[in-house]
N, C-alpha and C. Protein backbone atom coordinates (compact mmCIF):
# COMPACT_ATOMS: atom_id res chain seq x y z
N UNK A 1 -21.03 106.41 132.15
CA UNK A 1 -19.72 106.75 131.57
C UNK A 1 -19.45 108.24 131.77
N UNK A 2 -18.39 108.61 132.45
CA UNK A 2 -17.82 109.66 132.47
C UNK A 2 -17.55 110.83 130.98
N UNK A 3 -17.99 112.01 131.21
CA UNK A 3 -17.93 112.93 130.10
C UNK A 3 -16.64 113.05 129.74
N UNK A 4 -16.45 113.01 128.49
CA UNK A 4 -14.87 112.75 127.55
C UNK A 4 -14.47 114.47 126.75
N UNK A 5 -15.67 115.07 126.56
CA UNK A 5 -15.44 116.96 126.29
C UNK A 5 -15.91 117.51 127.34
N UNK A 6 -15.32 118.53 127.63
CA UNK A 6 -15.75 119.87 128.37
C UNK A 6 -17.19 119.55 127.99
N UNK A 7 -17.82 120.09 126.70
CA UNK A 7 -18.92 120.79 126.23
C UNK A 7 -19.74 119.29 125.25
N UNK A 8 -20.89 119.50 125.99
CA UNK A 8 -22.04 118.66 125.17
C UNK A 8 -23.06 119.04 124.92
N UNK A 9 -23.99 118.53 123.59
CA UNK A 9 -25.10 119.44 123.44
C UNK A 9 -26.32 118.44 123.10
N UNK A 10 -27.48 118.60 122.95
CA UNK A 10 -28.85 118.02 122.87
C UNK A 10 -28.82 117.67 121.02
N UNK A 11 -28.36 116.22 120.99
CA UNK A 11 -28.26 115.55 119.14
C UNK A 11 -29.34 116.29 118.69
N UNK A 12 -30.55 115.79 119.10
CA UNK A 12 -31.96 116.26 118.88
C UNK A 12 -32.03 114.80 118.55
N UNK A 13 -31.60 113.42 118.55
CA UNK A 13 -31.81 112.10 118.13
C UNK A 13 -32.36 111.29 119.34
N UNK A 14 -33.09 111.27 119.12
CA UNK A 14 -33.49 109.94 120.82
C UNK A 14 -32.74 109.37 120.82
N UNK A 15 -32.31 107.86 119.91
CA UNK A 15 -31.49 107.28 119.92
C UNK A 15 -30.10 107.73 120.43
N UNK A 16 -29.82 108.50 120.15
CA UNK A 16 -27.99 109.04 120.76
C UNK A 16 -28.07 109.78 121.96
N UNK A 17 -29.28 110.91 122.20
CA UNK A 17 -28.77 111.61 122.99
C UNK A 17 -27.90 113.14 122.96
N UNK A 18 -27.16 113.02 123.75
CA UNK A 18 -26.37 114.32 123.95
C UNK A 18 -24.94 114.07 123.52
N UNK A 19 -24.17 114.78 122.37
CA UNK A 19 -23.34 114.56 121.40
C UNK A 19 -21.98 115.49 122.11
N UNK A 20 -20.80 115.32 122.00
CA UNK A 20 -19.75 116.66 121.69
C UNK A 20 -20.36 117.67 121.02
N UNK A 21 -19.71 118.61 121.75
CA UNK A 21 -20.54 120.12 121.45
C UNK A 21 -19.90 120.33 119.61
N UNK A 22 -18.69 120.00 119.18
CA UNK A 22 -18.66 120.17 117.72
C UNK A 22 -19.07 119.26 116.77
N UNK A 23 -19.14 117.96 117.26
CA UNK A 23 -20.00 117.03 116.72
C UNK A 23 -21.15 117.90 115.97
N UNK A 24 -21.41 116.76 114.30
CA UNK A 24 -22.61 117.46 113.93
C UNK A 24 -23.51 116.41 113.47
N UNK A 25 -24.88 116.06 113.15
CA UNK A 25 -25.34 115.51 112.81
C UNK A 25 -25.91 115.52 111.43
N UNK A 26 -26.08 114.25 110.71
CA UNK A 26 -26.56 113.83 109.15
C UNK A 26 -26.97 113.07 109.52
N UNK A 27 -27.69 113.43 108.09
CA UNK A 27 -28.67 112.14 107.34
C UNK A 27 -27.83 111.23 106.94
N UNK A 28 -27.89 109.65 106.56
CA UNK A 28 -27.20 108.92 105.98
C UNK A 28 -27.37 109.21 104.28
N UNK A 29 -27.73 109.85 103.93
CA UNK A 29 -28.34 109.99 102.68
C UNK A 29 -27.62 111.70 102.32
N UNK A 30 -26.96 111.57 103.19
CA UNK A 30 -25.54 112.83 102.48
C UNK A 30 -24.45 112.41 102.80
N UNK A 31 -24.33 110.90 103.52
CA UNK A 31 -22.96 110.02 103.20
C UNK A 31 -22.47 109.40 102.72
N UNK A 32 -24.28 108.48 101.83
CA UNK A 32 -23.88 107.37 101.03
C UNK A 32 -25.09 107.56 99.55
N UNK A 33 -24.43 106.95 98.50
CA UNK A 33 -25.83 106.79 97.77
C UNK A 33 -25.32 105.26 97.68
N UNK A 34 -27.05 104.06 96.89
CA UNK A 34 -27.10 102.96 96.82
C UNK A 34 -26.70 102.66 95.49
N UNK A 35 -25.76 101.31 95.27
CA UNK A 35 -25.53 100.77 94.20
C UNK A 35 -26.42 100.12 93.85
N UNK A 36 -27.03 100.09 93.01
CA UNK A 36 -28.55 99.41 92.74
C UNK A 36 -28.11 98.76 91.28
N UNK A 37 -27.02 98.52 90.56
CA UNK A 37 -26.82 97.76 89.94
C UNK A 37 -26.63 95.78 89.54
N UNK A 38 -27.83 95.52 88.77
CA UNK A 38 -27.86 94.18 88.85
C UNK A 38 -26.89 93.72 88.01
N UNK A 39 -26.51 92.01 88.39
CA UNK A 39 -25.44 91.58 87.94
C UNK A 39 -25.99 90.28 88.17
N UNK A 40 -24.83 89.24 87.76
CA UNK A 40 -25.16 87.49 87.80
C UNK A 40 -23.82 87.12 88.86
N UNK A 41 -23.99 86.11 89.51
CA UNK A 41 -23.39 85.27 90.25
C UNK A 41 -21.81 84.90 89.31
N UNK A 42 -22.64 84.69 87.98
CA UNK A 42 -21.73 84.36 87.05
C UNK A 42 -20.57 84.96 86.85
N UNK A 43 -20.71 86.43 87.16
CA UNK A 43 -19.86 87.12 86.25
C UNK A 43 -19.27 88.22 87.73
N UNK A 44 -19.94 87.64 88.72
CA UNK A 44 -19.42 88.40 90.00
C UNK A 44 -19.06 87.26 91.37
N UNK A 45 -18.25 86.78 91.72
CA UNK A 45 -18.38 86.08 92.62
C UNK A 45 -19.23 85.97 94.18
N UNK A 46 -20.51 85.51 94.61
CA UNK A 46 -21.45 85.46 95.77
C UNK A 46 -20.85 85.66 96.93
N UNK A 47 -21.03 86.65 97.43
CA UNK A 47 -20.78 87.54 99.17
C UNK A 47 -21.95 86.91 99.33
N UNK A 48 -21.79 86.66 101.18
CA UNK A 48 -22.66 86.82 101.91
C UNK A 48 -22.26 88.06 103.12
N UNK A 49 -23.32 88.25 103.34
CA UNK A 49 -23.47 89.58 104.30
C UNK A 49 -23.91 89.35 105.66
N UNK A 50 -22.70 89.40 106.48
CA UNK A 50 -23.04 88.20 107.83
C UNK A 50 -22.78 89.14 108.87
N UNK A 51 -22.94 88.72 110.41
CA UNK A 51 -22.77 89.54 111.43
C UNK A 51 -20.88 90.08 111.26
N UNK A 52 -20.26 88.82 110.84
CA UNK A 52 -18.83 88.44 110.62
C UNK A 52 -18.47 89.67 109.49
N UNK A 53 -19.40 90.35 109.10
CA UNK A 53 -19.09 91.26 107.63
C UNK A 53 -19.12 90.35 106.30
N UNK A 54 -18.73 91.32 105.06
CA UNK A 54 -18.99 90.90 103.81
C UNK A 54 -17.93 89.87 103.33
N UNK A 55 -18.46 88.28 103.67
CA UNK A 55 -17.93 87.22 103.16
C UNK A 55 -18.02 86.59 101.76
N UNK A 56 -16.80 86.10 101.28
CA UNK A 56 -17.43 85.00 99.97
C UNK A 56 -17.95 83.87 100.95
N UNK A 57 -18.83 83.90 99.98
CA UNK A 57 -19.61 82.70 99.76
C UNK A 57 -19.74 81.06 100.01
N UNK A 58 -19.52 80.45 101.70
CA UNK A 58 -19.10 79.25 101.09
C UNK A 58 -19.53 78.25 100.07
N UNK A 59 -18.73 77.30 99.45
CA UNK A 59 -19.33 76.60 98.62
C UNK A 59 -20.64 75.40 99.29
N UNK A 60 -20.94 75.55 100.18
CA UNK A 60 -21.77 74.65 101.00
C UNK A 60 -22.80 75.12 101.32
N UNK A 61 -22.82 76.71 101.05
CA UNK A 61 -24.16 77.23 101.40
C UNK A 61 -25.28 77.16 100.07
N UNK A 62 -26.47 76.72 100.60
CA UNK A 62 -27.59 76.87 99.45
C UNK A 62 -27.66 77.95 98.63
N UNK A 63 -27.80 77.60 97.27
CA UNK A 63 -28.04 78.87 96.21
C UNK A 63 -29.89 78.47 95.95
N UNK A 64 -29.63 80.15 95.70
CA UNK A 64 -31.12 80.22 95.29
C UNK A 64 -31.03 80.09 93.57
N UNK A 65 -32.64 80.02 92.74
CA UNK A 65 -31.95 79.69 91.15
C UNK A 65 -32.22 81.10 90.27
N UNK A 66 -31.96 81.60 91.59
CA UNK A 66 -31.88 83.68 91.14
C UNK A 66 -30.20 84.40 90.90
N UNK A 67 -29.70 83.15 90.06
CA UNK A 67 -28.28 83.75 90.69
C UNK A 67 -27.79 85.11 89.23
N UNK A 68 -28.73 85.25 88.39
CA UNK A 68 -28.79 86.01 87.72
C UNK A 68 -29.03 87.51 88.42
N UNK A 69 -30.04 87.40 89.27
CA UNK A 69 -30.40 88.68 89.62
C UNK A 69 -30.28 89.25 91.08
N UNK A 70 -28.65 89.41 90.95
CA UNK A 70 -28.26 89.80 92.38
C UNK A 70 -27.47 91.53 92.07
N UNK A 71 -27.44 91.74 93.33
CA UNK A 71 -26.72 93.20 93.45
C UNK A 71 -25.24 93.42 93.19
N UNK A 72 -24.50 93.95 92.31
CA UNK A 72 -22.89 94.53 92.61
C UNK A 72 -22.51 95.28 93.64
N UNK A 73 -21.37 94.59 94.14
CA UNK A 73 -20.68 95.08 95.43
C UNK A 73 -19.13 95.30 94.88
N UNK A 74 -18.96 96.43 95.17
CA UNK A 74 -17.41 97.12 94.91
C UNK A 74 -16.46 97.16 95.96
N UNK A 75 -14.86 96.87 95.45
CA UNK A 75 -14.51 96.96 96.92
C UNK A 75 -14.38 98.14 97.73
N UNK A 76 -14.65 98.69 99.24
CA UNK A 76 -15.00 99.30 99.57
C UNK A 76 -16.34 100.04 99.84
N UNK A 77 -17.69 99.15 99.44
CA UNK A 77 -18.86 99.43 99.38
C UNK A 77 -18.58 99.28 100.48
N UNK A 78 -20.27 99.53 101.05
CA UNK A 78 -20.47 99.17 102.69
C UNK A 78 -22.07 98.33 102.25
N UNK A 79 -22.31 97.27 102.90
CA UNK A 79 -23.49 96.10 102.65
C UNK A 79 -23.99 95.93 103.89
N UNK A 80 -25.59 96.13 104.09
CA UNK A 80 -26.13 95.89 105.34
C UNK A 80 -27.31 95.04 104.71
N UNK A 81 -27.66 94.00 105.01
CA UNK A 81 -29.02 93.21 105.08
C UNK A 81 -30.26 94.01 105.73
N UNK A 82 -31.17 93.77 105.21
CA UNK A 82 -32.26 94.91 104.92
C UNK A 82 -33.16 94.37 106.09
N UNK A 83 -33.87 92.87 106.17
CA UNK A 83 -33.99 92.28 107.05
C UNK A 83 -34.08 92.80 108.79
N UNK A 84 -34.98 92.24 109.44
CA UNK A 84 -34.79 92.50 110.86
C UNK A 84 -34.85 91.38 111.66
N UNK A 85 -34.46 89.63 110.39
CA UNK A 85 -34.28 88.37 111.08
C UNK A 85 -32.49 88.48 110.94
N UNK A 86 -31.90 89.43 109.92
CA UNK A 86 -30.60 89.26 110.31
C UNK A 86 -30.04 90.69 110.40
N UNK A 87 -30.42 90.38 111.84
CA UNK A 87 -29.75 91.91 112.87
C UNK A 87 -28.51 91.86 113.01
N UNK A 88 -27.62 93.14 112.88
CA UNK A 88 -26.32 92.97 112.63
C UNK A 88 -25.43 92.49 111.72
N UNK A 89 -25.99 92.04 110.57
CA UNK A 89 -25.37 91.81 109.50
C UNK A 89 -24.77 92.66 108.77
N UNK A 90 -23.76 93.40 108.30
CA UNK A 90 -23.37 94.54 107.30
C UNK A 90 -21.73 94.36 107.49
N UNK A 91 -21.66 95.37 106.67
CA UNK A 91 -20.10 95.07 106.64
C UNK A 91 -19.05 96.54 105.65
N UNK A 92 -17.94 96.70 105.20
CA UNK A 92 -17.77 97.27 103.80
C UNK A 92 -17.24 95.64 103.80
N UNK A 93 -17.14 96.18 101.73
CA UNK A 93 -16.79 94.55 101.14
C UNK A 93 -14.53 94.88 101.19
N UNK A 94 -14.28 93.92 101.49
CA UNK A 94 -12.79 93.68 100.78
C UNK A 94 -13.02 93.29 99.46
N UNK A 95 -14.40 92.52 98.61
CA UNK A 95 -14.21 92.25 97.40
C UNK A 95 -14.70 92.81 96.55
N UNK A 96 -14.80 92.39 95.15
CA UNK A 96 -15.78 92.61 94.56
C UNK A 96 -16.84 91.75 93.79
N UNK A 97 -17.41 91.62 93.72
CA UNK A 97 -18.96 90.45 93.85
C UNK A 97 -20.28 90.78 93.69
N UNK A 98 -20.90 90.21 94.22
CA UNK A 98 -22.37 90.07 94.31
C UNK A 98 -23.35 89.12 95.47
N UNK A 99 -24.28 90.46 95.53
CA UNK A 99 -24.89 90.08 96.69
C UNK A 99 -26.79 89.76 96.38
N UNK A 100 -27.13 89.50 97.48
CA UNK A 100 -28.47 88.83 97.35
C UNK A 100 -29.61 90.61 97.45
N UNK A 101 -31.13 89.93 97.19
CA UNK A 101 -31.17 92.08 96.60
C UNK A 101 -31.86 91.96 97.72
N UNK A 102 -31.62 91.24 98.89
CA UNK A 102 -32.52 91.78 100.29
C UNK A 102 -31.33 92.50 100.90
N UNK A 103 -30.12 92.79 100.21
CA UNK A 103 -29.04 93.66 100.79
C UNK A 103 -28.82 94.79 100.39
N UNK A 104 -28.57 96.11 100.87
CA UNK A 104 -28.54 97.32 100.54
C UNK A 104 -27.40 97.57 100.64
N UNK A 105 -26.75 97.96 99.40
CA UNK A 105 -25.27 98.34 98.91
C UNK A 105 -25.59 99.84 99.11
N UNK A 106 -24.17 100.13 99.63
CA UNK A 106 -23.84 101.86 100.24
C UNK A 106 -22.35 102.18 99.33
N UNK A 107 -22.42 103.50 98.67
CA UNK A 107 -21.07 103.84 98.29
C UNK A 107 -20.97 104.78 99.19
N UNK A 108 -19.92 105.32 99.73
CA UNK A 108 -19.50 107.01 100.08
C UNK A 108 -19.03 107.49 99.40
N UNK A 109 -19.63 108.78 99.72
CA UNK A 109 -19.85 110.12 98.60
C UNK A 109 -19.03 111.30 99.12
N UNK A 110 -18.44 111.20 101.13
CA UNK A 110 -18.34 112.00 101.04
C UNK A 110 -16.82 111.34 101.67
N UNK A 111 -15.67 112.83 102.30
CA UNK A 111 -14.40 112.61 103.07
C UNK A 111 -15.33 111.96 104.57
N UNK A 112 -14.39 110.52 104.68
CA UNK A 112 -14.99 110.12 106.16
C UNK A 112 -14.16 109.10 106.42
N UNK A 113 -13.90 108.48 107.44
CA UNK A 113 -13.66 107.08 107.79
C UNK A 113 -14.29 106.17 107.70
N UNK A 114 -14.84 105.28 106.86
CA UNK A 114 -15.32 104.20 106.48
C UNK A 114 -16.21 103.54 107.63
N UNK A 115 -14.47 102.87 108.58
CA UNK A 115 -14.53 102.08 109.64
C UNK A 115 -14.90 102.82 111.25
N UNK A 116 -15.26 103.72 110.83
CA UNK A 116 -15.79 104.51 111.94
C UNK A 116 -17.75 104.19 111.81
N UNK A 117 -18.16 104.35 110.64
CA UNK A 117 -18.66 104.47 110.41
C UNK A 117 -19.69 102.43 109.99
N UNK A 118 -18.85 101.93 110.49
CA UNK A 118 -18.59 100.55 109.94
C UNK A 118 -19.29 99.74 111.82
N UNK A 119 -18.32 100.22 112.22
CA UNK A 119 -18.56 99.81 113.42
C UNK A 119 -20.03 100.60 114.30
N UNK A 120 -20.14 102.09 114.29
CA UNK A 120 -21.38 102.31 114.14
C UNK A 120 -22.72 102.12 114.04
N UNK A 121 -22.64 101.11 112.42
CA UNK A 121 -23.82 100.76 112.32
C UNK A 121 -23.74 99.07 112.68
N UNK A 122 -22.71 98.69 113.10
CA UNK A 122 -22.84 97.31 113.94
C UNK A 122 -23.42 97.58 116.09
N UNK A 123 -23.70 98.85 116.01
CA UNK A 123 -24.10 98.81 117.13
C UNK A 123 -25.21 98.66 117.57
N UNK A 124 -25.74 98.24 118.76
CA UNK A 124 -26.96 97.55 119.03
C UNK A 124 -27.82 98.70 118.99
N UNK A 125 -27.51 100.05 119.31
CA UNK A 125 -28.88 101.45 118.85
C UNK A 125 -28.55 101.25 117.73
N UNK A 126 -27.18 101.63 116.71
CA UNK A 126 -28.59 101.69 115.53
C UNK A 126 -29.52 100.71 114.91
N UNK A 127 -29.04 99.51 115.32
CA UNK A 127 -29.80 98.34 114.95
C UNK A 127 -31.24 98.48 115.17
N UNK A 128 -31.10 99.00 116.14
CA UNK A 128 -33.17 99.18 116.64
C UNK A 128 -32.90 100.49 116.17
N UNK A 129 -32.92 101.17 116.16
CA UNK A 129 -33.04 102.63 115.13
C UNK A 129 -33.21 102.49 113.44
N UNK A 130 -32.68 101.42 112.83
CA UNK A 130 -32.61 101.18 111.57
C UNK A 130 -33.64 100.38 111.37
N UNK A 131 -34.07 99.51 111.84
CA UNK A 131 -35.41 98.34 111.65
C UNK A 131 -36.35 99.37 112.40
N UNK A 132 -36.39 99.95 112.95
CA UNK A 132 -37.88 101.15 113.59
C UNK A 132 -38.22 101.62 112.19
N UNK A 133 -37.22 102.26 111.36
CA UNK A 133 -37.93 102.84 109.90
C UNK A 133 -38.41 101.99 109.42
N UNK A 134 -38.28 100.86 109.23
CA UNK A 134 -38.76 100.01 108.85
C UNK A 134 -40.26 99.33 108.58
N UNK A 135 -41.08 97.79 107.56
CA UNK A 135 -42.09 97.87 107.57
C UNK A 135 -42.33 96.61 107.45
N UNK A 136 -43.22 96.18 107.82
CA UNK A 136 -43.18 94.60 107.37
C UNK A 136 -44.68 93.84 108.34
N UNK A 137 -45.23 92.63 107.74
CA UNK A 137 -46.22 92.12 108.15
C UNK A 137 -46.07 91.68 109.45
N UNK A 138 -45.06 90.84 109.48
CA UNK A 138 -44.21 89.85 110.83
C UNK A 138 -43.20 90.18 111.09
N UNK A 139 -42.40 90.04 112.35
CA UNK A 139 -41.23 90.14 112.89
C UNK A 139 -40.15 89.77 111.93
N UNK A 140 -40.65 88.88 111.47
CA UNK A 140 -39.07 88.20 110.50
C UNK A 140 -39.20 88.30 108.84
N UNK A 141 -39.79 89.45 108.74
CA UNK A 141 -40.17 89.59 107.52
C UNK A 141 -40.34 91.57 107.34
N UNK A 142 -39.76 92.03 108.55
CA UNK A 142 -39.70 93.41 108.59
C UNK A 142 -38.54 93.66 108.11
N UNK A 143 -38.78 94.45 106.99
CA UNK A 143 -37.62 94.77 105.99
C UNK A 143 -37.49 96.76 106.20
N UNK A 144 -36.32 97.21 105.82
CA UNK A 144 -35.96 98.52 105.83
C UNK A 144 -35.11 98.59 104.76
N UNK A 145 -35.90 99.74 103.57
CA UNK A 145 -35.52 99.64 102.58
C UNK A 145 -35.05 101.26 102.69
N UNK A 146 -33.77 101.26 101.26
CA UNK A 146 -32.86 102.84 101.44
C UNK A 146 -33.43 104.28 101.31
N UNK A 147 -34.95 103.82 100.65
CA UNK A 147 -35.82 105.53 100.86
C UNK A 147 -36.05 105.56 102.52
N UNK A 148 -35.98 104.42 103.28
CA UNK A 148 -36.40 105.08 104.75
C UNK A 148 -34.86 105.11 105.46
N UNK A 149 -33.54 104.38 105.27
CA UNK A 149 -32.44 104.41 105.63
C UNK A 149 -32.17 105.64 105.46
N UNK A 150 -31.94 106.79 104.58
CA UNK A 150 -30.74 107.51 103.84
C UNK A 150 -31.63 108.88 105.10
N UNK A 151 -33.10 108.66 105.43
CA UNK A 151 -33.46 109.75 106.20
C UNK A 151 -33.07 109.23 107.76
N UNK A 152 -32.37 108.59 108.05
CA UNK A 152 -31.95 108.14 109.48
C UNK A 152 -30.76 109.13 109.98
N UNK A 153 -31.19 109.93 110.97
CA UNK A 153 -29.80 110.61 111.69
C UNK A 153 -28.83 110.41 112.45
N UNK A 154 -27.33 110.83 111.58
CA UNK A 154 -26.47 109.81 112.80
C UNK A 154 -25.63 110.83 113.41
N UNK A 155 -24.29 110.88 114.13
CA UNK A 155 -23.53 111.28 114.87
C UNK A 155 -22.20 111.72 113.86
N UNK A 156 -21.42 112.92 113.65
CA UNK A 156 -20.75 112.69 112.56
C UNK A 156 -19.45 113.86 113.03
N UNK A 157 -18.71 112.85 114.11
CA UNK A 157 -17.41 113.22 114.13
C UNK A 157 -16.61 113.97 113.46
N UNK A 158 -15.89 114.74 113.40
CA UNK A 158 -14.60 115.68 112.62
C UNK A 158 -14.05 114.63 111.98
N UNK A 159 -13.21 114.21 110.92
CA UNK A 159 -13.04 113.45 110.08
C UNK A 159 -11.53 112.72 111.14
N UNK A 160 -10.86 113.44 111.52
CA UNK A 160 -9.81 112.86 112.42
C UNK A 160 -10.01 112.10 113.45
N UNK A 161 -11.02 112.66 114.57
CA UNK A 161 -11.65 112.02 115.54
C UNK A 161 -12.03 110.65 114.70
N UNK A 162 -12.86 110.58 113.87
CA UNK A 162 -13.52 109.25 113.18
C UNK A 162 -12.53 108.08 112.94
N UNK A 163 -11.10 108.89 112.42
CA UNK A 163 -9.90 107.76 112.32
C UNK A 163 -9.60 107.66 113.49
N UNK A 164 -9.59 108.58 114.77
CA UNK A 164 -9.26 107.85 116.42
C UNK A 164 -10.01 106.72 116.60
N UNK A 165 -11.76 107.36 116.64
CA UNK A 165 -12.15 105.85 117.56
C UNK A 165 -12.35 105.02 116.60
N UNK A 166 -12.17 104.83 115.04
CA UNK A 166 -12.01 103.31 114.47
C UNK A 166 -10.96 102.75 114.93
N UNK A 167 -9.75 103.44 114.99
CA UNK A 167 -8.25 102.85 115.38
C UNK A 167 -8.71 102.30 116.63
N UNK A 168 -9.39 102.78 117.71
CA UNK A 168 -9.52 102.75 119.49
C UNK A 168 -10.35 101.09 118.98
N UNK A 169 -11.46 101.24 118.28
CA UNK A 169 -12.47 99.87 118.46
C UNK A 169 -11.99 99.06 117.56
N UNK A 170 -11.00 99.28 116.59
CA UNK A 170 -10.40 98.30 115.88
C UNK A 170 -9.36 96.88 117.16
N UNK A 171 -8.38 98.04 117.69
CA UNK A 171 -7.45 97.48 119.08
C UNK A 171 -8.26 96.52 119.58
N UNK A 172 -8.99 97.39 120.46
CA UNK A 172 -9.88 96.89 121.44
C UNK A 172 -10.64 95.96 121.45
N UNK A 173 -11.78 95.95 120.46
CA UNK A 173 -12.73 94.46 119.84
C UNK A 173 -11.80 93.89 119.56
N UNK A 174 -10.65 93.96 119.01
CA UNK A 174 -9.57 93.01 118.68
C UNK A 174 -8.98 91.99 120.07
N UNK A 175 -8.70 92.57 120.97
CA UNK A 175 -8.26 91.95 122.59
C UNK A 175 -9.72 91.15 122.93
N UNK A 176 -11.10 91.39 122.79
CA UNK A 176 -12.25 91.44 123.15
C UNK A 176 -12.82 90.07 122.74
N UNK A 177 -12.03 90.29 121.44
CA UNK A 177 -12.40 88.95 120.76
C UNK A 177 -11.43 87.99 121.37
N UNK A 178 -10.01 87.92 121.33
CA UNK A 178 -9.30 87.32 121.86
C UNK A 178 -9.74 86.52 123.19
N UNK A 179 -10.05 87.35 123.85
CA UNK A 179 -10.64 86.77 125.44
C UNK A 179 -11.93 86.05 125.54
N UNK A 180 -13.03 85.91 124.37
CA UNK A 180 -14.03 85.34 123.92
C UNK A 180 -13.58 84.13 123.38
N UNK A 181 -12.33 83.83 122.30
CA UNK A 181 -11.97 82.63 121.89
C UNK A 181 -11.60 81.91 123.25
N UNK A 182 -10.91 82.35 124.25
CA UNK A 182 -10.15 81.78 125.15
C UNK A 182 -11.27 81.17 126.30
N UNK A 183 -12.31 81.94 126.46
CA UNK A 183 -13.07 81.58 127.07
C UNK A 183 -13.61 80.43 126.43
N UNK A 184 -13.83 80.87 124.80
CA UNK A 184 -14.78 79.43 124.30
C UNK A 184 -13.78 78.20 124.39
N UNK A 185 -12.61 78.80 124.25
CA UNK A 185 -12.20 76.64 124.33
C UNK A 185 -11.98 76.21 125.81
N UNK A 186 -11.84 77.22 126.77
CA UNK A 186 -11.92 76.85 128.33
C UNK A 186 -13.40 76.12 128.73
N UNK A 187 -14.51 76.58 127.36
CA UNK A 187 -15.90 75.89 128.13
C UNK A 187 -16.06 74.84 127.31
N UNK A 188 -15.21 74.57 126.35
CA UNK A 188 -15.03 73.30 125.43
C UNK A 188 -14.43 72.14 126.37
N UNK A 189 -13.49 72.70 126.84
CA UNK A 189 -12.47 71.58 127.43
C UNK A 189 -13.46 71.42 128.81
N UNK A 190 -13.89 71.78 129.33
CA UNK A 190 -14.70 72.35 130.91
C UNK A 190 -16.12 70.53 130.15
N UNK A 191 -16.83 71.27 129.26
CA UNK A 191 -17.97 70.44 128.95
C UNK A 191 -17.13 68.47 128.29
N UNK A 192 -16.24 68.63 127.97
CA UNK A 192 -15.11 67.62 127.82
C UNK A 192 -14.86 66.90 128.71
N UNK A 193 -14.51 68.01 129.95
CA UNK A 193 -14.01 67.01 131.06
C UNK A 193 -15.20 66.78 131.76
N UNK A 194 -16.29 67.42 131.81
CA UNK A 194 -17.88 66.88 132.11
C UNK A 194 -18.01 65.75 132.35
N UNK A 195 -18.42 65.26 130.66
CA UNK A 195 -18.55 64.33 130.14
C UNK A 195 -17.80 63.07 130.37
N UNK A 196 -16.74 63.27 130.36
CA UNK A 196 -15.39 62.17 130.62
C UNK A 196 -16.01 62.17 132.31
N UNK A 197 -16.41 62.40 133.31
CA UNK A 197 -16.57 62.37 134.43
C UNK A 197 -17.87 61.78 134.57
N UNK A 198 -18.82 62.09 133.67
CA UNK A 198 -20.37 61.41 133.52
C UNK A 198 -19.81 59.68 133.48
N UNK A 199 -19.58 59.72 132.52
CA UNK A 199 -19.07 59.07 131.53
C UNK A 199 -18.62 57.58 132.84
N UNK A 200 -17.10 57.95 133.29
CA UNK A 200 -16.63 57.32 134.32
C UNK A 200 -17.38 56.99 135.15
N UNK A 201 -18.16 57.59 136.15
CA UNK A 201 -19.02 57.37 136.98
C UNK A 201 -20.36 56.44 137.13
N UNK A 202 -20.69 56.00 135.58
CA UNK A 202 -21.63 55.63 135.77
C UNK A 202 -21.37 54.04 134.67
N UNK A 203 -20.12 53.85 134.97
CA UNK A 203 -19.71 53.02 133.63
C UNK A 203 -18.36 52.24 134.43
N UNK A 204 -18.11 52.82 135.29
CA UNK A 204 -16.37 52.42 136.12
C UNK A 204 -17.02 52.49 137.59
N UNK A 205 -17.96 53.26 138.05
CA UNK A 205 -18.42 53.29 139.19
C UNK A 205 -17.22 54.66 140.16
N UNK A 206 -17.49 54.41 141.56
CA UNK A 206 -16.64 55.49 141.60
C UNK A 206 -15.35 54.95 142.13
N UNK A 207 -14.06 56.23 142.26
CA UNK A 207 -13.16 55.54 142.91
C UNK A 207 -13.36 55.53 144.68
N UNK A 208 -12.47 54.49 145.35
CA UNK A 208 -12.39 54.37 146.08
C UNK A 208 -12.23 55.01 147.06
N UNK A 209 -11.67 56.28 146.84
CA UNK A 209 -11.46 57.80 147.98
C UNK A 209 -12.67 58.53 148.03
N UNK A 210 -13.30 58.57 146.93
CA UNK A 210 -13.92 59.35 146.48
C UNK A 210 -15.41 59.45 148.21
């Protein structure tokens, strides 16, 4: 990719690399502190915390009989699954609710763009940057909890720039996705007409031109 400033400089981050020269770098842990307040299912309606972002709950998904002792989520938190079997999961919430306590609730503390910051940590570096702090016996049981998160260094745009490229990847993943639905029902209809052709061939025999 072609350089987008005049001037770039050395992050000091493996993960990132070489930053805009006014770009500055933080800790996550001078952007956010954790809501660590427990609550009941009861009295907060059940988010799940999916690649899709911070969903209610369908009524079809299994409850655990812990529904007493889950996390508060405010609207506008930001929720990432702690986990390194569900990579890419996080989100901020539109609601307000409650979440499961293998999820780490984020408030911001400071002036920023949210959704700059949203999309960010849906990216595939920090994903392996965020589970590296991390600790765990097995692969699917490596958890990253917020004393090793809040010391993770990120990239931290001028507060304007941050509202550009959320606006830029808001558009864009938006068309991105579009062309992903279109593809998926072109390989729907594609495996459809497959089938209908299996199907014929071995049941009608073939036609006569053929």
């Amino acid at each position: 990719m072609e350089n987008r400033y005049e001037k770039y400089k050395d992050s000091g981050i493996a993960w990132i690399g070489n930053i805009p020269e006014h770009w500055e770098v933080k800790k996550l842990g001078h952007l956010y502190i954790p809501r660590n307040e427990k609550v009941s299912d009861k009295d907060y309606p059940a988010l799940s915390v999916t690649m899709q972002g911070v969903l209610l709950q369908l009524e079809n998904v299994a409850k655990t009989n812990d529904g007493d002792n889950r996390k508060l989520v405010k609207i506008g938190d930001f929720a990432i699954n702690s986990r390194s079997d569900r990579r890419g999961s996080c989100g901020i919430s539109k609601y307000d609710g409650s979440v499961s306590l293998i999820n780490i609730v984020l408030t911001p503390i400071n002036d920023m763009n949210p959704v700059y910051y949203e999309w960010l940590f849906h990216s595939s570096l920090f994903s392996d940057e965020y589970y590296r702090w991390g600790h765990g016996i097995v692969n699917d049981l490596w958890t990253t909890r917020w004393q090793e998160m809040k010391n993770i260094q990120i990239a931290a745009p001028p507060l304007h720039e941050q509202q550009l490229i959320a606006t830029y990847l808001d558009q864009k993943c938006s068309e991105i996705d579009e062309l992903i639905t279109l593809q998926e029902e072109m390989i729907t209809k594609l495996q459809s007409y497959k089938q209908s052709v299996i199907t014929e061939a071995v049941t009608k025999g073939l036609d006569k031109n053929v």
